[in-house]
C-alpha atoms as a PDB file:
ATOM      1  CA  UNK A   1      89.636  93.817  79.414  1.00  0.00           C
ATOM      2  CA  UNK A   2      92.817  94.723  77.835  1.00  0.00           C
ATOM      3  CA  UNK A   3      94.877  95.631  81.076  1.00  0.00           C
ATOM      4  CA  UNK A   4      98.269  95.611  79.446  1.00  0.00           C
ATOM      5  CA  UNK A   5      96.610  98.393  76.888  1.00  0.00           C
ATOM      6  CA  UNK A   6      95.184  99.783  80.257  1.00  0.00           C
ATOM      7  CA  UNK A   7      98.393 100.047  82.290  1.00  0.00           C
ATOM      8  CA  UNK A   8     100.292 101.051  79.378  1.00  0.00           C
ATOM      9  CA  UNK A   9      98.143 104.143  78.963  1.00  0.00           C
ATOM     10  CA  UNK A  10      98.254 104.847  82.411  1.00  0.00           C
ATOM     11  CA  UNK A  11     102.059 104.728  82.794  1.00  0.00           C
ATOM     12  CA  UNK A  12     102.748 106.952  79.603  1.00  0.00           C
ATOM     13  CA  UNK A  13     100.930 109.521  80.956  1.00  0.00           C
ATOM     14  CA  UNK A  14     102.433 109.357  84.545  1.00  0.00           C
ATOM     15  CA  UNK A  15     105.843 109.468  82.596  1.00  0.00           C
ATOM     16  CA  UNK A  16     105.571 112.498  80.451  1.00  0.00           C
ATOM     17  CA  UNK A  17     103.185 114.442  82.635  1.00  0.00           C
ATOM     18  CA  UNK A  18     103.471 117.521  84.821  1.00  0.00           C
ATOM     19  CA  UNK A  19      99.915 118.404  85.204  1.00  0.00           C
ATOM     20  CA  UNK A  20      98.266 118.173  88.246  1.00  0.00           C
ATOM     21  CA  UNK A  21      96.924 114.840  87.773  1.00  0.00           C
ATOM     22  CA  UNK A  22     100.386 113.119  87.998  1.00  0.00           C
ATOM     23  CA  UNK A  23     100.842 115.315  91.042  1.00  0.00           C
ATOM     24  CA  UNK A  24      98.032 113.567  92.583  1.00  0.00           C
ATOM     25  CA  UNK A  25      99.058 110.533  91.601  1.00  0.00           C
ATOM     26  CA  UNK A  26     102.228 110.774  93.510  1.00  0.00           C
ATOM     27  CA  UNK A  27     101.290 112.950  96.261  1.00  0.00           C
ATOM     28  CA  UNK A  28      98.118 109.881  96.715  1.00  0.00           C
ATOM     29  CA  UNK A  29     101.372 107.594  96.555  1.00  0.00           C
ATOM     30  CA  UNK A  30     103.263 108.583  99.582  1.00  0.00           C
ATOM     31  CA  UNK A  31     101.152 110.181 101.703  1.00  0.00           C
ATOM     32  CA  UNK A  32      98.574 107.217 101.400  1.00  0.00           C
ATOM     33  CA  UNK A  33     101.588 104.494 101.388  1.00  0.00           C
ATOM     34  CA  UNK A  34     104.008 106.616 104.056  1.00  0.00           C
ATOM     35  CA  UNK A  35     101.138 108.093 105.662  1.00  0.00           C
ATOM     36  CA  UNK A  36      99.311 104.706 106.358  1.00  0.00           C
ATOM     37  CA  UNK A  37     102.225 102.989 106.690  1.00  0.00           C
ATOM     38  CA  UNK A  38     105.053 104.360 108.294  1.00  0.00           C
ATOM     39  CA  UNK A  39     101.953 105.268 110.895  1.00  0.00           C
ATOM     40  CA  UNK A  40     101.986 101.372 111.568  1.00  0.00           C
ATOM     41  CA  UNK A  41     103.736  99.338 114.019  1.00  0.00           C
ATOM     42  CA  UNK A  42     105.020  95.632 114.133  1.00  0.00           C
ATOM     43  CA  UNK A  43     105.173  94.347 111.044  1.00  0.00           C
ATOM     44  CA  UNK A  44     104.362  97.788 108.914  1.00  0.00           C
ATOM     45  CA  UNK A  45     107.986  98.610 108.359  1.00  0.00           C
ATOM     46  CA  UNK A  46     111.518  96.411 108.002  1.00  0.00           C
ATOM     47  CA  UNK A  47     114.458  98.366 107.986  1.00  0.00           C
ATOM     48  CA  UNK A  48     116.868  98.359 105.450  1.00  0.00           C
ATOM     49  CA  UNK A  49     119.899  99.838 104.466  1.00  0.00           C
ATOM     50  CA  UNK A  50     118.381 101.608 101.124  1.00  0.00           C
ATOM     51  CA  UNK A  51     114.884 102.846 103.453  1.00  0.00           C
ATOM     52  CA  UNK A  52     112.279 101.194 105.333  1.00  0.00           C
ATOM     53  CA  UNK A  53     109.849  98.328 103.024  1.00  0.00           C
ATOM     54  CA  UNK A  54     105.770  98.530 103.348  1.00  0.00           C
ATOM     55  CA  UNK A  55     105.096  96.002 105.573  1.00  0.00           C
ATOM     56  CA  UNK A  56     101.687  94.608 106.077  1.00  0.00           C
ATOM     57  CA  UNK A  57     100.530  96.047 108.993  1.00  0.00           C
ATOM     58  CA  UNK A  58      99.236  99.716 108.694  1.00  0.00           C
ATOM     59  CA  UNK A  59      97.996 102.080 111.640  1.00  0.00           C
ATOM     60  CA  UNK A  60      95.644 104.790 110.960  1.00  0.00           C
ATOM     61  CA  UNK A  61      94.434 107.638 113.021  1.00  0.00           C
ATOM     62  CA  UNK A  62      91.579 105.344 113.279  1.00  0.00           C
ATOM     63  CA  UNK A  63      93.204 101.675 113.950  1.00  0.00           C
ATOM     64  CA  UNK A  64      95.277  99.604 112.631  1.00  0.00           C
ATOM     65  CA  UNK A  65      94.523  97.040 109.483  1.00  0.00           C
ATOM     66  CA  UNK A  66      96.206  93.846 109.641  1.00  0.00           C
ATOM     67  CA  UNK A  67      96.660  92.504 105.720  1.00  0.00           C
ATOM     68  CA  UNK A  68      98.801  90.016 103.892  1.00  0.00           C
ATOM     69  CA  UNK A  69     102.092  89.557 101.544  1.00  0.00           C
ATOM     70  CA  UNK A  70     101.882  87.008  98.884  1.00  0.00           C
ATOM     71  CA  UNK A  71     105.447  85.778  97.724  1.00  0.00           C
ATOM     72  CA  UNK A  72     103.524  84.392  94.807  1.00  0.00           C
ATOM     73  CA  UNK A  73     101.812  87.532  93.491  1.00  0.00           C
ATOM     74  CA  UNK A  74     104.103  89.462  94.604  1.00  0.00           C
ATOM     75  CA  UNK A  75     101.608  91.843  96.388  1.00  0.00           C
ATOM     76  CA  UNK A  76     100.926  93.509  99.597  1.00  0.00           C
ATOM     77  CA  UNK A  77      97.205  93.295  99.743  1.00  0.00           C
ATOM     78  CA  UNK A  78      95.165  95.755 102.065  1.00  0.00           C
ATOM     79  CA  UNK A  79      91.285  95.239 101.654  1.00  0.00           C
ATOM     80  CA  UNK A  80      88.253  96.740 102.817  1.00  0.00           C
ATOM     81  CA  UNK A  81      90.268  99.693 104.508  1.00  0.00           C
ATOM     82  CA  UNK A  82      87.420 102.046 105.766  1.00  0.00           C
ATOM     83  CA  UNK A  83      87.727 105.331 104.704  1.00  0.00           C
ATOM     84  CA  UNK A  84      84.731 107.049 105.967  1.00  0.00           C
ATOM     85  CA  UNK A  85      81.820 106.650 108.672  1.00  0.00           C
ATOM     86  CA  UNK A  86      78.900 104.088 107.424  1.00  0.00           C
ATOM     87  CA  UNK A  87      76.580 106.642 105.346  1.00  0.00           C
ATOM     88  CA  UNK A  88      73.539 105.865 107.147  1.00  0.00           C
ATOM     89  CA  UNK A  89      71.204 107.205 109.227  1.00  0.00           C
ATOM     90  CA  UNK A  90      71.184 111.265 109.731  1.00  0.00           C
ATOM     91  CA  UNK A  91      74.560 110.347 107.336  1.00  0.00           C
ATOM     92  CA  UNK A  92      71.855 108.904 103.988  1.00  0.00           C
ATOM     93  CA  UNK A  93      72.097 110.895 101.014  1.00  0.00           C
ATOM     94  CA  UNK A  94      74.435 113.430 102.610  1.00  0.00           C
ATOM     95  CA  UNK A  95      78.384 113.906 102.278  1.00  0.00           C
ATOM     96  CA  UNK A  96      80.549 110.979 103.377  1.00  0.00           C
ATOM     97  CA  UNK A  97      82.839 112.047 106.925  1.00  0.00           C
ATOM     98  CA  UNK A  98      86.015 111.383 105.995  1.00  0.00           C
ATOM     99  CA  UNK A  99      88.137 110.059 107.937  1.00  0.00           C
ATOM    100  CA  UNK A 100      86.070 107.926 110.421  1.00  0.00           C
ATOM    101  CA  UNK A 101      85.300 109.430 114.131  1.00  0.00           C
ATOM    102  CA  UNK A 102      85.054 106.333 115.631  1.00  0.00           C
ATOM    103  CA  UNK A 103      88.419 104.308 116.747  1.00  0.00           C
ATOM    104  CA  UNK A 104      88.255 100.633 114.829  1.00  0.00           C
ATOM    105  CA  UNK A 105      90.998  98.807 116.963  1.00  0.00           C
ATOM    106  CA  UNK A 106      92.357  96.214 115.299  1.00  0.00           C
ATOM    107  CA  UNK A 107      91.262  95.367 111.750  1.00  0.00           C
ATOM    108  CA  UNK A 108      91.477  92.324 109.587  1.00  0.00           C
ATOM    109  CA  UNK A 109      92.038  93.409 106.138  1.00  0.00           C
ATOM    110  CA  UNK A 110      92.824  90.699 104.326  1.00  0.00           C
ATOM    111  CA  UNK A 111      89.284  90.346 102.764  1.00  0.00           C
ATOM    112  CA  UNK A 112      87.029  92.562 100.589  1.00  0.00           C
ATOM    113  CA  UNK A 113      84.182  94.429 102.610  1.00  0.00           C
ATOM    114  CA  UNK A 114      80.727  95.043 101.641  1.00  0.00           C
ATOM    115  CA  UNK A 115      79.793  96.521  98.230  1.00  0.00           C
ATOM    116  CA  UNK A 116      77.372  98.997  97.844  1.00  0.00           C
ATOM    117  CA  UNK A 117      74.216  97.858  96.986  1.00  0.00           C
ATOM    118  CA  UNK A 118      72.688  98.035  93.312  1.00  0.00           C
ATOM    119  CA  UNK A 119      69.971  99.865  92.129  1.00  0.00           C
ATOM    120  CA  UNK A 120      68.419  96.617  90.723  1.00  0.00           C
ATOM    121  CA  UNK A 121      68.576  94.731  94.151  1.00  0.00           C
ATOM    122  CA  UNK A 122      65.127  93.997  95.918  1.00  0.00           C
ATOM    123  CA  UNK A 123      66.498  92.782  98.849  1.00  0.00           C
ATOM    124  CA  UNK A 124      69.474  93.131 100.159  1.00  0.00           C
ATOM    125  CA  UNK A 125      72.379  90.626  98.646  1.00  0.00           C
ATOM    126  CA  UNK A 126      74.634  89.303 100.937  1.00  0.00           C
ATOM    127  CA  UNK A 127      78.027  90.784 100.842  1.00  0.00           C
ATOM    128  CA  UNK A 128      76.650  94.072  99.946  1.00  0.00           C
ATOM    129  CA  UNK A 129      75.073  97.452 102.628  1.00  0.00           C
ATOM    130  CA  UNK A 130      74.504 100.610 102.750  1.00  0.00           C
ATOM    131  CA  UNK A 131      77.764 100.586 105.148  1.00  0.00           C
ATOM    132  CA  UNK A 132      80.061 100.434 102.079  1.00  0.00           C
ATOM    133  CA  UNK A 133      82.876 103.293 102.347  1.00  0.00           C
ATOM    134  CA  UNK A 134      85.820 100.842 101.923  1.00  0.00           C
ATOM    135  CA  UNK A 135      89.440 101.250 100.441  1.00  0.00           C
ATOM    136  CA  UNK A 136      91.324  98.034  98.751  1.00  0.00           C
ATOM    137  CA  UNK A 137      95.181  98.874  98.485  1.00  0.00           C
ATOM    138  CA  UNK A 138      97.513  96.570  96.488  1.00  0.00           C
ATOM    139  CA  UNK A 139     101.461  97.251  96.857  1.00  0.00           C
ATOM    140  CA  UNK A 140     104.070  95.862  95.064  1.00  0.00           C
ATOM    141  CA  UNK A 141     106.239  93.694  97.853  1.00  0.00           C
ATOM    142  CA  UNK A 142     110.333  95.487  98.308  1.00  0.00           C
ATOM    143  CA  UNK A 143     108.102  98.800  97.757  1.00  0.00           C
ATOM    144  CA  UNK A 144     110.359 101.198 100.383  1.00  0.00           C
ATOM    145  CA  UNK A 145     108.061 103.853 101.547  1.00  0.00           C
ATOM    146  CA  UNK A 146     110.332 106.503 100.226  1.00  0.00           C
ATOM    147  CA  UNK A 147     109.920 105.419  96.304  1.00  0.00           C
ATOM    148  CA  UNK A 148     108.381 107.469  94.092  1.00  0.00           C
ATOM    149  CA  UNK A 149     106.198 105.026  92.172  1.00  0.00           C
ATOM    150  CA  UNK A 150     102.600 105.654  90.421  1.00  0.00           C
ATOM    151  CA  UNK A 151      99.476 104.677  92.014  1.00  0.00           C
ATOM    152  CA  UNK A 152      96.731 104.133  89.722  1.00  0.00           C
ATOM    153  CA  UNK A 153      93.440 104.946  91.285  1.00  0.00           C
ATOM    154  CA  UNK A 154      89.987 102.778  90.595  1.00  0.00           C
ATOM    155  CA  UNK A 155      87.150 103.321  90.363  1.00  0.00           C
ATOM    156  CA  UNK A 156      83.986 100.881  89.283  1.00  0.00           C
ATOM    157  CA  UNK A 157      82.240 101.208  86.296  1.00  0.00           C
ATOM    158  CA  UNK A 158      77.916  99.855  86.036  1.00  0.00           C
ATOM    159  CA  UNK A 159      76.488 103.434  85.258  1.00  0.00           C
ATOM    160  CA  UNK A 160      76.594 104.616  88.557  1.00  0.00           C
ATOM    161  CA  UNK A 161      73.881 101.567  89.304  1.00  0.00           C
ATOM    162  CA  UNK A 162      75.849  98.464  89.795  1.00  0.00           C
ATOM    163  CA  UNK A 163      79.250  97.290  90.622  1.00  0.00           C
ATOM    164  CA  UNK A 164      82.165  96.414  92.499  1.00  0.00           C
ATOM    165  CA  UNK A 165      86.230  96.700  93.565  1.00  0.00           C
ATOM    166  CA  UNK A 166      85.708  92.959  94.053  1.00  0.00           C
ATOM    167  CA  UNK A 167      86.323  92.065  90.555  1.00  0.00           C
ATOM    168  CA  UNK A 168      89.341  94.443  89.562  1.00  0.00           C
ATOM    169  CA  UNK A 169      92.328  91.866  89.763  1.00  0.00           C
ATOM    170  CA  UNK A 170      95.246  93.773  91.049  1.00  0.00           C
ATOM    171  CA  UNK A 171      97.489  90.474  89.659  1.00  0.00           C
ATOM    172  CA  UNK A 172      96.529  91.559  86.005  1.00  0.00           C
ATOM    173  CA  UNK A 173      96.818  95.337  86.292  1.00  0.00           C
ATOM    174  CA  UNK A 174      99.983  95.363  88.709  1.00  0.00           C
ATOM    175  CA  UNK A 175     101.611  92.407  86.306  1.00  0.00           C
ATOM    176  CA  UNK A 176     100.795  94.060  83.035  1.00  0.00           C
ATOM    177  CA  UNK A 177     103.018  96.970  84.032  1.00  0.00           C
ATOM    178  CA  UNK A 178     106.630  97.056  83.289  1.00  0.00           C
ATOM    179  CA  UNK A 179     107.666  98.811  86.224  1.00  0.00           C
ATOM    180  CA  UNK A 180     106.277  99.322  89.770  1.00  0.00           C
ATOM    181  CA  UNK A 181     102.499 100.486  90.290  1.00  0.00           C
ATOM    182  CA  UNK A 182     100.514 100.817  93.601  1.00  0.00           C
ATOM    183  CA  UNK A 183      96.816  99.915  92.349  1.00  0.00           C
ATOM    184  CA  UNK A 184      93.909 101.607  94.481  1.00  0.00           C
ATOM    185  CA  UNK A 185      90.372 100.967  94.205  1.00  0.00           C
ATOM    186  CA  UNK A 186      87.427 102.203  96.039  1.00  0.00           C
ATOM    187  CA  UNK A 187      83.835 101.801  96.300  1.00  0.00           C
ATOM    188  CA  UNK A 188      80.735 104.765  96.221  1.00  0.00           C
ATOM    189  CA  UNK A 189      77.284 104.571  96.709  1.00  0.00           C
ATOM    190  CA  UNK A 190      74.850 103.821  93.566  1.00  0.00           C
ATOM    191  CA  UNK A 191      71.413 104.107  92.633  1.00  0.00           C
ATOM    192  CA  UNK A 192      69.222 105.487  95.066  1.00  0.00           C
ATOM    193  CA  UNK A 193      71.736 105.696  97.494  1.00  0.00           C
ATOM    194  CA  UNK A 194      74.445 107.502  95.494  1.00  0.00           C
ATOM    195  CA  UNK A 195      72.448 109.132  92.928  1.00  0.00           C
ATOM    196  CA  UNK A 196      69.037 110.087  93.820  1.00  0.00           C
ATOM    197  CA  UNK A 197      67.269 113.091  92.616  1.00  0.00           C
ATOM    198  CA  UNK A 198      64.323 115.620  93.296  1.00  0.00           C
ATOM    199  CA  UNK A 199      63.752 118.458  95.403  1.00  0.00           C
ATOM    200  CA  UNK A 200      63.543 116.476  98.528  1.00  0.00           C
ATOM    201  CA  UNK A 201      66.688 115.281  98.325  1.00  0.00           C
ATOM    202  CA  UNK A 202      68.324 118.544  97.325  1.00  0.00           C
ATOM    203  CA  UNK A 203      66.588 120.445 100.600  1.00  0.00           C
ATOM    204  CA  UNK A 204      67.505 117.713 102.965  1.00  0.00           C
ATOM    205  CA  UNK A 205      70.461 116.191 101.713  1.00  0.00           C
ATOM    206  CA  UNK A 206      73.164 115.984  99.045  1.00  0.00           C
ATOM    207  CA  UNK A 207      72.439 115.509  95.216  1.00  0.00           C
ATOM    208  CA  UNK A 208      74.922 112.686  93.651  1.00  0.00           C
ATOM    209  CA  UNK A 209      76.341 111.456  97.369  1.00  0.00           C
ATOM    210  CA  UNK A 210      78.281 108.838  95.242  1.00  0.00           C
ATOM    211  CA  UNK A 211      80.796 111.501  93.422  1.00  0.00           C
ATOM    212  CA  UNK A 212      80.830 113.132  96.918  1.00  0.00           C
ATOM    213  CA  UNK A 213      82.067 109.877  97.987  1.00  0.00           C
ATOM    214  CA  UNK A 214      84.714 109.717  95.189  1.00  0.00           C
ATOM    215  CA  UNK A 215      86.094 112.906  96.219  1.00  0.00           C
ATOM    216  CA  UNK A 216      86.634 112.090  99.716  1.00  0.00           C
ATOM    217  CA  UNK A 217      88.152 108.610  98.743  1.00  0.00           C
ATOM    218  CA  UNK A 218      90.702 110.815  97.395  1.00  0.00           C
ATOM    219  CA  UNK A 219      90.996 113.493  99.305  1.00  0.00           C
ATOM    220  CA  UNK A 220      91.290 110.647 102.266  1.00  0.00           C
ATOM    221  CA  UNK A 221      94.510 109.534 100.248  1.00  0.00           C
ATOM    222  CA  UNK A 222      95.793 112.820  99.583  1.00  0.00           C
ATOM    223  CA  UNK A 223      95.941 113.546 103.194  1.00  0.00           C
ATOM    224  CA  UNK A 224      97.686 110.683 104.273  1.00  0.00           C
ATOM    225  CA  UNK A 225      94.884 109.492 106.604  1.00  0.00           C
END
């Protein structure tokens, strides 16, 4: 994939839009990156003359997620940062609850959570559940949480039937950009979990539960959650 062609795109729109879009964008930004993070304790913040930095420690409603800097990538990373409840249960083929209702404690986010599982698999893989409603949040390191820098939002491609945030490098995107980015992926159910049909499914549950799940991904941003 072309990700300099990608970002490039991405960022000329940010820069010469007003619609609603770059809105979101920015309001995802801030009230994701200040919401989450200014939230946080210990590490979360250092304060500085010019504002306070993203640390990487962020506190939630729902707990706190421990992830990592890299001096070498130059990246905050923040992975598999639950944004809903695991959709199973009374919760299959229905709409995600978003934000969770349980209290997680302390979280280690420095790796990727499950993936949803594929329409194709038998059995199921390891490293992939039903439980799959998980964030990954990449921030540039000196980001102060009162910049006003693009986020550019992810989400998989596989036709709805396969795929992951696993394989999105946030080194490529975030480095092919010529100026700050906040890169923000997110997984959704797929295949019979995300996009089952029939009339069974549309009496007792939700049709296309994996665009439902999209929504609330961002909506979970939006309100700084």
């Amino acid at each position: 994939m072309d990700y300099k062609r990608l970002v490039h795109k991405f960022l000329k729109y940010a820069h010469n839009s007003d619609l609603t879009m770059l809105h979101y964008f920015f309001r995802f930004s801030f009230a994701l990156i200040a919401g989450v993070v200014l939230g946080s304790s210990g590490s979360a913040t250092v304060g500085q003359a010019n504002g306070q930095l993203v640390g990487s420690s962020v506190t939630l409603d729902y707990g706190t997620f421990n992830g990592f800097a890299n001096a070498s990538t130059g990246i905050i990373y923040f992975r598999g940062v639950r944004f809903a409840d695991a959709p199973i249960g009374d919760l299959r083929w229905r709409s995600p609850v978003s934000p969770p209702t349980k209290h997680l404690g302390i979280v280690n986010a420095t790796q990727f959570a499950d993936a949803c599982i594929e329409t194709a698999q038998i059995t199921v893989s390891p490293g992939t559940s039903e439980d799959c409603l998980f964030g990954n949040v990449f921030i540039p390191i000196g980001t102060h949480v009162d910049d006003k820098i693009p986020v550019m939002i992810w989400f998989h491609g596989g036709g709805y039937q396969l795929g992951n945030t696993h394989n999105a490098p946030p080194e490529l995107i975030m480095g092919s950009s010529s100026r700050p980015l906040i890169f923000v992926s997110f997984e959704y159910r797929l295949g019979q979990f995300g996009f089952l049909g029939g009339t069974e499914i549309s009496k007792n549950g939700e049709l296309n539960a994996g665009f439902l799940d999209q929504r609330a991904a961002l909506q979970w941003g939006s309100n700084g959650r």
